[in-house]
Protein backbone atom coordinates (compact mmCIF):
# COMPACT_ATOMS: atom_id res chain seq x y z
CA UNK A 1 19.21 -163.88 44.38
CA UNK A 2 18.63 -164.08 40.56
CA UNK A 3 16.24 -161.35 40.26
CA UNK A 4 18.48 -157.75 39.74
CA UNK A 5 17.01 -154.49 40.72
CA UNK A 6 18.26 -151.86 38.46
CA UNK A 7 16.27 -149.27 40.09
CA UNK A 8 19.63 -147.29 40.30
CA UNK A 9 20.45 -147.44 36.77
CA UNK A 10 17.61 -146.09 35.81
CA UNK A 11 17.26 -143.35 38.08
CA UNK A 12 21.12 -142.39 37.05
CA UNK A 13 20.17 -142.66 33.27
CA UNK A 14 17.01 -140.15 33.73
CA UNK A 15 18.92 -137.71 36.33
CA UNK A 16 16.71 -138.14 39.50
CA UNK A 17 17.63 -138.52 43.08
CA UNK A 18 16.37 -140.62 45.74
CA UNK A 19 14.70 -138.26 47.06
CA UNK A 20 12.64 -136.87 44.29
CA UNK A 21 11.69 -140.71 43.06
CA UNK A 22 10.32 -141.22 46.57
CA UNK A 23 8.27 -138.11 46.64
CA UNK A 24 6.77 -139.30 43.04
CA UNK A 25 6.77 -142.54 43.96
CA UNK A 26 4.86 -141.81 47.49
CA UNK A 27 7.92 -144.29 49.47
CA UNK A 28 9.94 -143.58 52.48
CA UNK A 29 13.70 -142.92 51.42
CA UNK A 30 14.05 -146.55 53.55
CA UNK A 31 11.80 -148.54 51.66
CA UNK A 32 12.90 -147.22 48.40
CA UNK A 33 16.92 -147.50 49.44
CA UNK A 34 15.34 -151.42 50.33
CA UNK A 35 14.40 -152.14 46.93
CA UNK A 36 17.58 -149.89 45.28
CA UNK A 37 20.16 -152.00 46.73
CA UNK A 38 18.28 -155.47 45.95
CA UNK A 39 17.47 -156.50 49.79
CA UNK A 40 13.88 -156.04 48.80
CA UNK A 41 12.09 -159.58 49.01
CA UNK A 42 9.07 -158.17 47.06
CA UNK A 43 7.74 -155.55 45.40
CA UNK A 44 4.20 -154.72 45.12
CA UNK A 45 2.88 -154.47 41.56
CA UNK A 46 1.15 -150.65 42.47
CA UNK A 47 4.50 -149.83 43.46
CA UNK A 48 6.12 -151.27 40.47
CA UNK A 49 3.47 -149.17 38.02
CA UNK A 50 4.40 -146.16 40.01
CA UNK A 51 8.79 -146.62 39.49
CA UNK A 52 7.70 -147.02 35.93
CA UNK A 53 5.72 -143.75 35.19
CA UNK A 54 7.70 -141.91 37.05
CA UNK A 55 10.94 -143.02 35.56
CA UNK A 56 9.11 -143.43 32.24
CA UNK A 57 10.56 -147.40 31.32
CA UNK A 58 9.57 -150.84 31.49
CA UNK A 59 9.26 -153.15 34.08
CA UNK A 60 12.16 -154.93 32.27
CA UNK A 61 14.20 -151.91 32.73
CA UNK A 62 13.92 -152.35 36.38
CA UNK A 63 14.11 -155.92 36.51
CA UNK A 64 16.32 -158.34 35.45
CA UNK A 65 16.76 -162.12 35.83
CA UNK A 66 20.28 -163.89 36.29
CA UNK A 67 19.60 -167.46 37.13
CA UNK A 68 22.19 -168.66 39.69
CA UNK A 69 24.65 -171.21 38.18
CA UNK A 70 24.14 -174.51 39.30
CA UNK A 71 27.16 -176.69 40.82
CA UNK A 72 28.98 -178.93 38.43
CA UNK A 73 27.58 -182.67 39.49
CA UNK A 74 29.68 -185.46 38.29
């Protein structure tokens, strides 16, 4: 998938657990682990706003596009 979550990154760079960004974010440890490891298929925007306060970044911090290269087609 060409969308990156970087959820991880972010929580390593401010110090918080799992378990601490669910409690602020108001997420189950399984939906938040979801999104973490990138098997999320969406993300709600509410739940987007709340990574983002309580993390204090961006919504670019979080998410990142890599397009998927495209076959060589001679």
């Amino acid at each position: 998938m060409p969308i990156i979550v970087n959820v991880d990154v972010m929580m390593a760079r401010r110090k918080m657990s799992l378990t601490e960004l669910a409690e602020k974010v108001d997420l189950t440890m399984a939906n938040l682990s979801i999104l973490k490891t990138g098997k999320a298929k969406a993300i709600r925007f509410s739940t987007l706003e709340a990574i983002c306060a309580a993390l204090q970044c961006q919504p670019g911090d979080i998410l990142e596009y890599q397009p998927e290269e495209m076959p060589n087609v001679a």
